[in-house]
N, C-alpha and C. Protein backbone atom coordinates (compact mmCIF):
# COMPACT_ATOMS: atom_id res chain seq x y z
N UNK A 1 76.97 -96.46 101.19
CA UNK A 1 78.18 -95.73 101.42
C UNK A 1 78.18 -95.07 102.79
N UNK A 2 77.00 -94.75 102.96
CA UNK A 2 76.62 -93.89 104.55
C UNK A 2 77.29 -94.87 105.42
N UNK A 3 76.88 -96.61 105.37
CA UNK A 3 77.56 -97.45 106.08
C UNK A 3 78.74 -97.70 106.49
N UNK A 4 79.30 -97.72 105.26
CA UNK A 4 80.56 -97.48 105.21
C UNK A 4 81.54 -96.55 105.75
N UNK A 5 81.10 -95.55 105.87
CA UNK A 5 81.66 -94.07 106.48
C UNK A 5 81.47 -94.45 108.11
N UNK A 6 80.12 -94.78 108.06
CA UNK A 6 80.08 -94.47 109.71
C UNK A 6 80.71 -95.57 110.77
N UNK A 7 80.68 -97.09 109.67
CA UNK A 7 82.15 -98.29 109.95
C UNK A 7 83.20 -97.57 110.30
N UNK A 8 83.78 -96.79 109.48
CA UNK A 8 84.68 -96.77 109.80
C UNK A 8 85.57 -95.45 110.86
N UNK A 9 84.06 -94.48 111.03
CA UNK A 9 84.24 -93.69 112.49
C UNK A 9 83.77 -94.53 113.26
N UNK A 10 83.16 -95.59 113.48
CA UNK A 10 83.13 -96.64 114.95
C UNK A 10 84.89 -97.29 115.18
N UNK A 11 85.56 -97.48 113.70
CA UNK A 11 86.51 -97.96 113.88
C UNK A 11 87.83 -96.93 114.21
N UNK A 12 87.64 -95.91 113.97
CA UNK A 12 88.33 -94.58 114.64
C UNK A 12 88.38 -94.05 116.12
N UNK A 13 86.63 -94.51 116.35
CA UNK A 13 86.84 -94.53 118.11
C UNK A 13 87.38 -94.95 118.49
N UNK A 14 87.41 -96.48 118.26
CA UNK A 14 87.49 -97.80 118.73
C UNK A 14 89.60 -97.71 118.67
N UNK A 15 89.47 -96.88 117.52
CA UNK A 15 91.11 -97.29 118.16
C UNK A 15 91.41 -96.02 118.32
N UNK A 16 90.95 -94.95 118.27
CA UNK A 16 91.53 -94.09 119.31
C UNK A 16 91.50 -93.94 121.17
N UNK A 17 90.46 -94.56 121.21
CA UNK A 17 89.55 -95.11 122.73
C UNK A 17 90.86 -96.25 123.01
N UNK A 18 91.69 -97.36 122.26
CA UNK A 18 92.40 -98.18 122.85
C UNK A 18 93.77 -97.51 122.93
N UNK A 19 94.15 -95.98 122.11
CA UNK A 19 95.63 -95.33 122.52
C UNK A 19 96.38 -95.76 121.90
N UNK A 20 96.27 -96.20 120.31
CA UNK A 20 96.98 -96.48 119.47
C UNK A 20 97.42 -95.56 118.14
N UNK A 21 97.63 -94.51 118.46
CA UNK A 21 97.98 -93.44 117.47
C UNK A 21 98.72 -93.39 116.22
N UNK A 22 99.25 -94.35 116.43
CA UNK A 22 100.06 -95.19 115.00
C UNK A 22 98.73 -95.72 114.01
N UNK A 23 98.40 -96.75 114.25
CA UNK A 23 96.98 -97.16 113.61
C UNK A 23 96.05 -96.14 113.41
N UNK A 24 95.96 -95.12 114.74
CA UNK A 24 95.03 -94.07 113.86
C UNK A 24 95.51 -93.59 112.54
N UNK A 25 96.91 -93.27 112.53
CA UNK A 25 97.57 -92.35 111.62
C UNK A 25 97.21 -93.01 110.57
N UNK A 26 97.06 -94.30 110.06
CA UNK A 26 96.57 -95.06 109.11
C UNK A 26 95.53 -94.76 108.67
N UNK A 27 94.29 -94.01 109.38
CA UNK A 27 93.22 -93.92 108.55
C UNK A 27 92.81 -92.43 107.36
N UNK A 28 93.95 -91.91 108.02
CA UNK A 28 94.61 -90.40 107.17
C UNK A 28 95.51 -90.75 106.35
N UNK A 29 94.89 -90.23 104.26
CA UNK A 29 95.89 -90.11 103.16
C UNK A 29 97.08 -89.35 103.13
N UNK A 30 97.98 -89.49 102.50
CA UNK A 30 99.49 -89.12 102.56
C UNK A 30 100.03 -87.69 102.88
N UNK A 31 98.65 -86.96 101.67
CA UNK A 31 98.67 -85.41 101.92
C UNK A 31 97.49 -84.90 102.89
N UNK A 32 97.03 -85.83 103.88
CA UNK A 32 95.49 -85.51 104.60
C UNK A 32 96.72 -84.20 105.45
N UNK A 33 95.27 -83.15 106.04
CA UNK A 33 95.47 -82.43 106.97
C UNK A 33 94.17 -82.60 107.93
N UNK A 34 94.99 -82.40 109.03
CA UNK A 34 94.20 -82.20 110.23
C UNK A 34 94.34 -80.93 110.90
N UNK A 35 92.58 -79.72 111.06
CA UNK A 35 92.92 -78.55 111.07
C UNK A 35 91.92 -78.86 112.76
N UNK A 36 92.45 -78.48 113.71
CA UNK A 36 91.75 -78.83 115.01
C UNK A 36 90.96 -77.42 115.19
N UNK A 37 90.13 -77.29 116.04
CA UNK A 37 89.37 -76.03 116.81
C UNK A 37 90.60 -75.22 117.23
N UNK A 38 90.72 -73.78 116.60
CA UNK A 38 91.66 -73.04 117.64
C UNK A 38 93.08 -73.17 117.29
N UNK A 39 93.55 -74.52 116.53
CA UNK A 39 95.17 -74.70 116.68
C UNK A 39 95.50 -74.52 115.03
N UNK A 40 97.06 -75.02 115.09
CA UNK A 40 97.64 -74.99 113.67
C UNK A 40 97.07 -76.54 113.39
N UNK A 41 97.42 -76.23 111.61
CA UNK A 41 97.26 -77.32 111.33
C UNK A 41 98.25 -78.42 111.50
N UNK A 42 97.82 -79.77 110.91
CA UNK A 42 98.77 -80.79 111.14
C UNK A 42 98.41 -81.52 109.96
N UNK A 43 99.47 -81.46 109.13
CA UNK A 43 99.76 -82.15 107.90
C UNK A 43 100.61 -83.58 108.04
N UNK A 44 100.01 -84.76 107.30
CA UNK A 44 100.07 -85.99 107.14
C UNK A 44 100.35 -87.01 108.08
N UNK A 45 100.40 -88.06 107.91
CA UNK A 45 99.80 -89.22 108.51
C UNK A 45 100.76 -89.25 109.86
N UNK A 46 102.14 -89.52 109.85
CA UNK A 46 102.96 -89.16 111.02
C UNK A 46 102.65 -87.79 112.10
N UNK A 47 102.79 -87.22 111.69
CA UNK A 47 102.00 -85.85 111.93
C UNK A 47 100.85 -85.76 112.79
N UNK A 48 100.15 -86.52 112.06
CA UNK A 48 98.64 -86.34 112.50
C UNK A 48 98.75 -87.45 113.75
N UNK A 49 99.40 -88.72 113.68
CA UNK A 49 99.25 -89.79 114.42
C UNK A 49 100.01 -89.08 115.93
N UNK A 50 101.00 -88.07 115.74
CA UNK A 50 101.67 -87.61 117.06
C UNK A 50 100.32 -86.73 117.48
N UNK A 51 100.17 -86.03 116.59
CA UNK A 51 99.18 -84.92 117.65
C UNK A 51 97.97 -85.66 118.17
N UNK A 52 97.44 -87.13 117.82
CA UNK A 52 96.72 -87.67 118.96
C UNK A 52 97.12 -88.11 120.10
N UNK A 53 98.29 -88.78 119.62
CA UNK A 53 99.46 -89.83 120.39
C UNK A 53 99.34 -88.79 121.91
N UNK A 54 99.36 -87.19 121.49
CA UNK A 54 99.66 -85.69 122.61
C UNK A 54 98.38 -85.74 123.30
N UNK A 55 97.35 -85.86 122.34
CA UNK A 55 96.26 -85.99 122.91
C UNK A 55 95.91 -87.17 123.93
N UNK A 56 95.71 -88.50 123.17
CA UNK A 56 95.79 -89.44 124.44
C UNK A 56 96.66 -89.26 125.61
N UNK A 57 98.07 -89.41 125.53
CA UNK A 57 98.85 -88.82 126.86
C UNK A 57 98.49 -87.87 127.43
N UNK A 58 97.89 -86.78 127.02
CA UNK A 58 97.07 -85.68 128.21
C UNK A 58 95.79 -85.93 128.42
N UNK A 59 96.12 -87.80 128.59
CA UNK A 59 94.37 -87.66 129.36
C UNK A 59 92.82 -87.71 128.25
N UNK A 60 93.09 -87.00 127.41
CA UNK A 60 91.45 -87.29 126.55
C UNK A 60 91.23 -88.80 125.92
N UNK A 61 89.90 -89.23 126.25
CA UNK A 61 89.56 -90.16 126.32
C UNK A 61 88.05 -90.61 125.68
N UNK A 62 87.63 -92.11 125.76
CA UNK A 62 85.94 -91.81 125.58
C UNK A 62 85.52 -91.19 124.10
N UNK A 63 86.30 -90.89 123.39
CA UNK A 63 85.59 -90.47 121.81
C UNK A 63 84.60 -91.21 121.17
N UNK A 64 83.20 -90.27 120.94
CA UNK A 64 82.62 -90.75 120.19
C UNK A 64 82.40 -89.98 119.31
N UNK A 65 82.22 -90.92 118.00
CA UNK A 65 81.58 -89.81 117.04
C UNK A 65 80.32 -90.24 116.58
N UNK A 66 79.71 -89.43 115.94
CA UNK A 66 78.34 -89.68 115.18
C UNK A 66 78.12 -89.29 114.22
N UNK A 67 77.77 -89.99 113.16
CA UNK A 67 78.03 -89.56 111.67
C UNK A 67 76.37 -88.70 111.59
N UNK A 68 76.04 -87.70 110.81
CA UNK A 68 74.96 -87.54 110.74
C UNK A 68 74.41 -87.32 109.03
N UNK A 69 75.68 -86.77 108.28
CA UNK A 69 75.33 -86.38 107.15
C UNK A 69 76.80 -87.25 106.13
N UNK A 70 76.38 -87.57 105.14
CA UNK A 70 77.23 -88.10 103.95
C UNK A 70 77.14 -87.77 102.56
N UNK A 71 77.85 -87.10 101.92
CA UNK A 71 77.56 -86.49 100.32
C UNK A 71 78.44 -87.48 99.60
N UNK A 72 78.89 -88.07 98.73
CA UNK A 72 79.46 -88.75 97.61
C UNK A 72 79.80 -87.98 96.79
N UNK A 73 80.94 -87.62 95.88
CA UNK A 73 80.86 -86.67 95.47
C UNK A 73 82.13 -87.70 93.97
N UNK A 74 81.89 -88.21 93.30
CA UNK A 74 82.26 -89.49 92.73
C UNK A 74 83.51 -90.01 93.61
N UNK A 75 84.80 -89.85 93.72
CA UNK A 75 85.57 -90.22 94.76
C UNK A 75 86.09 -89.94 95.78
N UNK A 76 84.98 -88.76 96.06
CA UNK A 76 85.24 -88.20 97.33
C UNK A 76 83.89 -88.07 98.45
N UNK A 77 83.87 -88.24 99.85
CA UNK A 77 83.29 -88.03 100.33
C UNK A 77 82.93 -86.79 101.23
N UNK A 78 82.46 -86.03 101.48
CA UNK A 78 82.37 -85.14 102.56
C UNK A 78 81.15 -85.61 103.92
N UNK A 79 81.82 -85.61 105.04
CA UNK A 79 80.85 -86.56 106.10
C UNK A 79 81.11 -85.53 107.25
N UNK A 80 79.73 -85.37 108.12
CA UNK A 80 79.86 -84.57 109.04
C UNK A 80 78.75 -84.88 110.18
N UNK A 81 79.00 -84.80 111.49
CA UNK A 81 78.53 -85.12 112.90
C UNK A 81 78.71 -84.17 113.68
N UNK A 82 78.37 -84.90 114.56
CA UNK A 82 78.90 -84.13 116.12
C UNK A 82 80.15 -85.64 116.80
N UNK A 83 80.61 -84.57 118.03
CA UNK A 83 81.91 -85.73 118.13
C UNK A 83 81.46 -85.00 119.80
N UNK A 84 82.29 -86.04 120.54
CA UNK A 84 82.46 -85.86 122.44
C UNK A 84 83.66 -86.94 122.49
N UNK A 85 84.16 -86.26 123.54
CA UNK A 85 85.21 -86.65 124.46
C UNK A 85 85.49 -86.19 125.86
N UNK A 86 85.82 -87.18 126.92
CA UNK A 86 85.87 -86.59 128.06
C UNK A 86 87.72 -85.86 128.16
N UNK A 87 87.90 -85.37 129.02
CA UNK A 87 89.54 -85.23 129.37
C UNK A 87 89.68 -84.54 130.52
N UNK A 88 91.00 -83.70 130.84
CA UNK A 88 91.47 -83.17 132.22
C UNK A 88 90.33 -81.91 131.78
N UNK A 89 89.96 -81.35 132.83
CA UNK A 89 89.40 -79.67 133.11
C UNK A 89 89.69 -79.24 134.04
N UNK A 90 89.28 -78.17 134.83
CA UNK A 90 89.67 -77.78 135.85
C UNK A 90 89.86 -77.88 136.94
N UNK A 91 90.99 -78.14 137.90
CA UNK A 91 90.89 -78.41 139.38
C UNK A 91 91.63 -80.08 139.24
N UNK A 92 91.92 -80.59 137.90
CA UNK A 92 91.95 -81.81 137.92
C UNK A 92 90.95 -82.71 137.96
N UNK A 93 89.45 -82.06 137.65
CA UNK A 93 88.22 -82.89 137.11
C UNK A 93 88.07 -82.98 136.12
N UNK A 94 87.47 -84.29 135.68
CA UNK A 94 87.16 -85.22 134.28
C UNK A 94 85.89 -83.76 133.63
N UNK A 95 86.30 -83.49 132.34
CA UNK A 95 85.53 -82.32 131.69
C UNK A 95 84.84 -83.13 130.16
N UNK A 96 83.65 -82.58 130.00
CA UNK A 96 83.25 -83.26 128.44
C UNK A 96 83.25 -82.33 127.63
N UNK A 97 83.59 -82.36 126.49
CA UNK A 97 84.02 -81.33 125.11
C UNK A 97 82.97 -82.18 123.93
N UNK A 98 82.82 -81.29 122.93
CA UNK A 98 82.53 -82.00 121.91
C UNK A 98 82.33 -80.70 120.85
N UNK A 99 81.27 -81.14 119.80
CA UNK A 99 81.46 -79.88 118.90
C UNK A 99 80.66 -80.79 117.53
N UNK A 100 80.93 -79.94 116.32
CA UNK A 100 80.67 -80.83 115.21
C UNK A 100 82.35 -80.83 114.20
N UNK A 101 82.26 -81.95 113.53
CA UNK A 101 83.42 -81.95 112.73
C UNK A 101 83.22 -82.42 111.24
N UNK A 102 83.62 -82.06 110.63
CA UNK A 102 83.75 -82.78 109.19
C UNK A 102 85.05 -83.09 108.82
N UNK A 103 84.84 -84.29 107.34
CA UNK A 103 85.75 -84.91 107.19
C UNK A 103 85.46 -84.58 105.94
N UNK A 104 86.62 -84.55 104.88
CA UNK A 104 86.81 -84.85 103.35
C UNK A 104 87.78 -86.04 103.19
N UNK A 105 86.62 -87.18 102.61
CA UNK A 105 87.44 -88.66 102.11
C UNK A 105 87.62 -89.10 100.84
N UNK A 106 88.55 -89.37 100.44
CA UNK A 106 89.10 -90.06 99.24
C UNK A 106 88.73 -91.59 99.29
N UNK A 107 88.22 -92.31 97.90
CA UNK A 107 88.25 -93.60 98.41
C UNK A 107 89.21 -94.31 97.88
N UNK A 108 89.54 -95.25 98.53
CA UNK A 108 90.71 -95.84 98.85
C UNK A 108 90.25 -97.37 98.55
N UNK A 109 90.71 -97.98 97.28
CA UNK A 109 89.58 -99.26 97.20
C UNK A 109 88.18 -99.40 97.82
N UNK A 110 88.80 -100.31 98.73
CA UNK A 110 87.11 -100.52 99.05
C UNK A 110 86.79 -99.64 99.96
N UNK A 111 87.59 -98.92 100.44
CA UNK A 111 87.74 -98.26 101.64
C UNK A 111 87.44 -96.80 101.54
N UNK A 112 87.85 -95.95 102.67
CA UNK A 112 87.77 -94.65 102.67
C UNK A 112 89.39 -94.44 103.46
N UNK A 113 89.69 -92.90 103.09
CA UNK A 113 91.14 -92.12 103.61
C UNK A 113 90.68 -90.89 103.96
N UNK A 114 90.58 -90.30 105.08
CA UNK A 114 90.65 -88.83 105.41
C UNK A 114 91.44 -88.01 104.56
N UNK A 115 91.14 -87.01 103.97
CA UNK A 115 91.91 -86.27 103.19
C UNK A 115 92.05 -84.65 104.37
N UNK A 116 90.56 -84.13 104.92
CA UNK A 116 90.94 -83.37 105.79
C UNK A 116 90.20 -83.67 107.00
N UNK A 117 90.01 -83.28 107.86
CA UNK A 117 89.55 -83.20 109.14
C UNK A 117 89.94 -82.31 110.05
N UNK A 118 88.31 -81.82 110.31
CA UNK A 118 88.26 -80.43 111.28
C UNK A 118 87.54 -80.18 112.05
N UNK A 119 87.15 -79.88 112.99
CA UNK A 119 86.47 -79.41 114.39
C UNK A 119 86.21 -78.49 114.95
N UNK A 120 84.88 -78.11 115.26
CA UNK A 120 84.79 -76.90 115.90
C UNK A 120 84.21 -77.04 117.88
């Protein structure tokens, strides 16, 4: 299952790294929230897919994540890492951010669905 989880944050980079915010929005369930470092939240999949969509257009880029921990919890997962990204900083120089984040996932057939996701 660890595999599985961390498939499918390679596949979260991978299309957030190509600027497709629509397809991200796909990997977030109907009622998922997304609670960022610092901001309001952002409730469901449209929702969630603009506030990257804001993000890529201002520049952040390069996301990686790294899964480090995975609990099962019968159909739910709780999964948590550290994450980096480069973007604008000051003066108009390339700046690196990162932090740790967790996720709460629902499974979704064979699959997994973000239910929340958060960052510090």
């Amino acid at each position: 299952m660890t595999s599985s989880i961390a498939a499918g944050a390679e596949r979260w980079d991978a299309t957030f790294n190509g600027g497709d915010a629509a397809e991200l929005a796909k990997f977030y369930a109907a009622d998922a929230r997304v609670i960022p470092a610092g901001g309001a939240p952002v409730a469901g999949p449209e929702a969630i897919g603009k506030f990257f969509a804001d993000l890529i257009a201002n520049g952040f880029k390069d996301h990686r994540i790294t899964v480090e921990s995975v609990t099962e919890k019968g159909p739910i997962a709780i999964a948590s890492g550290k994450w980096a990204l480069s973007g604008p900083g000051e003066g108009g120089a390339t700046a690196q951010y990162g932090g740790n984040w967790v996720n709460v996932l629902e499974r979704d057939g064979d699959g997994w669905r973000v239910l929340l996701h958060t960052w510090n």
